[in-house]
C-alpha atoms as a PDB file:
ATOM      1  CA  UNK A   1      -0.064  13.212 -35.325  1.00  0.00           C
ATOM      2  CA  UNK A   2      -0.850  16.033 -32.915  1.00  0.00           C
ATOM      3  CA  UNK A   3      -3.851  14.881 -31.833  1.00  0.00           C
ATOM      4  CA  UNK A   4      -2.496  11.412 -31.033  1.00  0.00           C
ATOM      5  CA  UNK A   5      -0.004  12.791 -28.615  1.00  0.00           C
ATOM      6  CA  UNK A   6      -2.610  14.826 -27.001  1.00  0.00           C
ATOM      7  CA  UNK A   7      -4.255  10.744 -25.321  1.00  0.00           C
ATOM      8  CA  UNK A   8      -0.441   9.488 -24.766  1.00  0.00           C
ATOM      9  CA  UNK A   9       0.267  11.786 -21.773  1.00  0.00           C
ATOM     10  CA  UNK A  10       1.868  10.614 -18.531  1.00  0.00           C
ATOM     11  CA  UNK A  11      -1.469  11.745 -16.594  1.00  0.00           C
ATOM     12  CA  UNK A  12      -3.767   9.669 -18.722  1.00  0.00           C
ATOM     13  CA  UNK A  13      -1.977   6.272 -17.822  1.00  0.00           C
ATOM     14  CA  UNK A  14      -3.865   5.355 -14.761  1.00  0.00           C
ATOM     15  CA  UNK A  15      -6.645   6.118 -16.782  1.00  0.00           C
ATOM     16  CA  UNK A  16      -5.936   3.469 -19.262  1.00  0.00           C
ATOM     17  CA  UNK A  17      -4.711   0.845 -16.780  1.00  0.00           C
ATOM     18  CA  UNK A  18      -7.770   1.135 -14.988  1.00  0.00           C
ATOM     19  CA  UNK A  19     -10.279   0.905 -17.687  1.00  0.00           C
ATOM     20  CA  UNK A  20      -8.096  -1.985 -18.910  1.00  0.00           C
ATOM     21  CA  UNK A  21      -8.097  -3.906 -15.493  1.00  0.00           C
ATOM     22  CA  UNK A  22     -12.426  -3.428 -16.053  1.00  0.00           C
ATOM     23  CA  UNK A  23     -12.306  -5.176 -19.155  1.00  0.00           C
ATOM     24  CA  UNK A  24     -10.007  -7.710 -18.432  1.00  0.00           C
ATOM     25  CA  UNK A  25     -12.682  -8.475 -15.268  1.00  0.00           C
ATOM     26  CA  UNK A  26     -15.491  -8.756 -17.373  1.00  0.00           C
ATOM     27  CA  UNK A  27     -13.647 -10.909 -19.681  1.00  0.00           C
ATOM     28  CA  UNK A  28     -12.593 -13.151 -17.341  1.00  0.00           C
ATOM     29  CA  UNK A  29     -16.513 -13.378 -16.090  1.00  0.00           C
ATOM     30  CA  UNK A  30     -18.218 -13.620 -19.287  1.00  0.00           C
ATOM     31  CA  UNK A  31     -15.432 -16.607 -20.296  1.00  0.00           C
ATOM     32  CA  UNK A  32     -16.010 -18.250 -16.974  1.00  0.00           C
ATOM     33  CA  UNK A  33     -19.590 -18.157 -17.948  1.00  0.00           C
ATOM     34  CA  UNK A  34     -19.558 -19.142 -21.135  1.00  0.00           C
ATOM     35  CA  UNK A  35     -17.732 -22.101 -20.011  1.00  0.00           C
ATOM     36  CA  UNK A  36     -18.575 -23.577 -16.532  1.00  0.00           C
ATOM     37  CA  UNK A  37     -22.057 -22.000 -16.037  1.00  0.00           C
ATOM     38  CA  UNK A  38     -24.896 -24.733 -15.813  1.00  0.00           C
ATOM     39  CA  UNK A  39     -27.467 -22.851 -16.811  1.00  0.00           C
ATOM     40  CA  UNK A  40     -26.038 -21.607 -20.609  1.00  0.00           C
ATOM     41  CA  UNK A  41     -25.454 -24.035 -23.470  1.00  0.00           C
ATOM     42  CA  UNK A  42     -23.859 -22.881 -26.254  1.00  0.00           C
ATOM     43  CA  UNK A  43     -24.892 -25.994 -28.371  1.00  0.00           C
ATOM     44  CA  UNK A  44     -27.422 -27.078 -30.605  1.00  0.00           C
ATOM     45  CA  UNK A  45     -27.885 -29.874 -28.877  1.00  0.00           C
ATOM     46  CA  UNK A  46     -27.052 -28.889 -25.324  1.00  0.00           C
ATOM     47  CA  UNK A  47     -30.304 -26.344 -25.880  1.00  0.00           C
ATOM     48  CA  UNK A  48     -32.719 -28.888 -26.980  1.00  0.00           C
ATOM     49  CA  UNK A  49     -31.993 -30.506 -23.550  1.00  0.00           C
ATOM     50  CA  UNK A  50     -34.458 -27.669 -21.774  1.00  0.00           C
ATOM     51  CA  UNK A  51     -34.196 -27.589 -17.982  1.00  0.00           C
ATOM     52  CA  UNK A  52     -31.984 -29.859 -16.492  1.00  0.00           C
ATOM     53  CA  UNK A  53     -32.339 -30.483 -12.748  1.00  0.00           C
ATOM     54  CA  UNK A  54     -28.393 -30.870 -11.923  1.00  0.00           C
ATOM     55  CA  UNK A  55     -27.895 -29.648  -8.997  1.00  0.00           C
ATOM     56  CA  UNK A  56     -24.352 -31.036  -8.087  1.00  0.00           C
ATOM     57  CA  UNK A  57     -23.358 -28.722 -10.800  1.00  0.00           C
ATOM     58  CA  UNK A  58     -24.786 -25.701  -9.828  1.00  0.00           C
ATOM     59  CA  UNK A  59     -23.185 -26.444  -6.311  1.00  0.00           C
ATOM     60  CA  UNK A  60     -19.830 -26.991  -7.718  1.00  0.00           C
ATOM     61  CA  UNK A  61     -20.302 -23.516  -9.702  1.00  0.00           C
ATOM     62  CA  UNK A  62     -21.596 -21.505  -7.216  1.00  0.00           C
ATOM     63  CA  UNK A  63     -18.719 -22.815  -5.052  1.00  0.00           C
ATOM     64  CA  UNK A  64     -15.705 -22.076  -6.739  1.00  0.00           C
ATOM     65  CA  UNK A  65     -11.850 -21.574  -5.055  1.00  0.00           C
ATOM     66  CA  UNK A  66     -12.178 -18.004  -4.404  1.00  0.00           C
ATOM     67  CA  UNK A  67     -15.320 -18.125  -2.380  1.00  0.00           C
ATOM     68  CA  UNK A  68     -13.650 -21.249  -0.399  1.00  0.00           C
ATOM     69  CA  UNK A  69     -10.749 -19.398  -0.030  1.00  0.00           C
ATOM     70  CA  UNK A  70     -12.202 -15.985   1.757  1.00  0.00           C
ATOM     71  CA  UNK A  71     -14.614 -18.397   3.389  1.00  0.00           C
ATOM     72  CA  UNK A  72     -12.985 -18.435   6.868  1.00  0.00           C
ATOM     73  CA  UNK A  73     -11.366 -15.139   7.204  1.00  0.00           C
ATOM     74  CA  UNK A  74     -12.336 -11.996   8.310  1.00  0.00           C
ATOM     75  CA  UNK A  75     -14.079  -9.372   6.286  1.00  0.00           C
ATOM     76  CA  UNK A  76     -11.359  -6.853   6.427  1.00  0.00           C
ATOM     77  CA  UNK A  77      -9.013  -5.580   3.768  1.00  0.00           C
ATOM     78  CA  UNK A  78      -6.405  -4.443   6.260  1.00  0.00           C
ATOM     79  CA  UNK A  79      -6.811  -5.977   9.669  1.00  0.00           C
ATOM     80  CA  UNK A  80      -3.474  -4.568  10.860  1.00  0.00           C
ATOM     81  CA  UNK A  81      -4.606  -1.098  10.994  1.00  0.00           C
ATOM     82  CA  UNK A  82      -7.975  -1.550  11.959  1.00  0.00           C
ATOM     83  CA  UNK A  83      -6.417  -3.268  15.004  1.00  0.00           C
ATOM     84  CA  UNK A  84      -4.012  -0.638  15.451  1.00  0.00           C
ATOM     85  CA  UNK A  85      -6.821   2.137  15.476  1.00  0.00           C
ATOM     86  CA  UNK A  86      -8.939  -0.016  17.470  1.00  0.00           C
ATOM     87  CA  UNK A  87      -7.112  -1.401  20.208  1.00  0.00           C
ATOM     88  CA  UNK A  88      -6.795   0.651  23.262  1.00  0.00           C
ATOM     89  CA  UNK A  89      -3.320  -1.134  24.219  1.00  0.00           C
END
């Protein structure tokens, strides 16, 4: 018992939250590649195929809603205080 209290310490939960937010991101990638990815087949029969030349499904991978989304904005995680600091006004 004593040496399960010594992990379950008020210091150590950022620790865990962060390691789980990791996993839970390469979860979410290996699932997205298992299923949407062009290039893997999981199937017997999707393997036999060999190389398929599909591009419109490629384009539709490599193009998903996030990369749409931050398409047309800035690269800046907080543009509000990088104007602040760099504005002379």
């Amino acid at each position: 018992m004593a040496s399960a209290n010594r992990w379950l310490k008020p210091e150590v939960y950022p620790l865990f939250a962060s390691v789980g937010v990791a996993v839970g991101i390469c979860a979410m990638q290996l699932v997205r590649n298992i299923t949407t990815n062009p290039d893997v087949r999981v199937t017997k029969e999707n393997r036999a195929a060999g190389v398929l030349n599909n591009f419109e499904e490629g384009e539709k991978y490599a193009e998903h809603g996030l990369r749409k989304f931050v398409r047309n904005r800035q690269p800046q995680i907080m543009p509000s205080v990088n104007n602040f600091f760099s504005d002379p006004k």
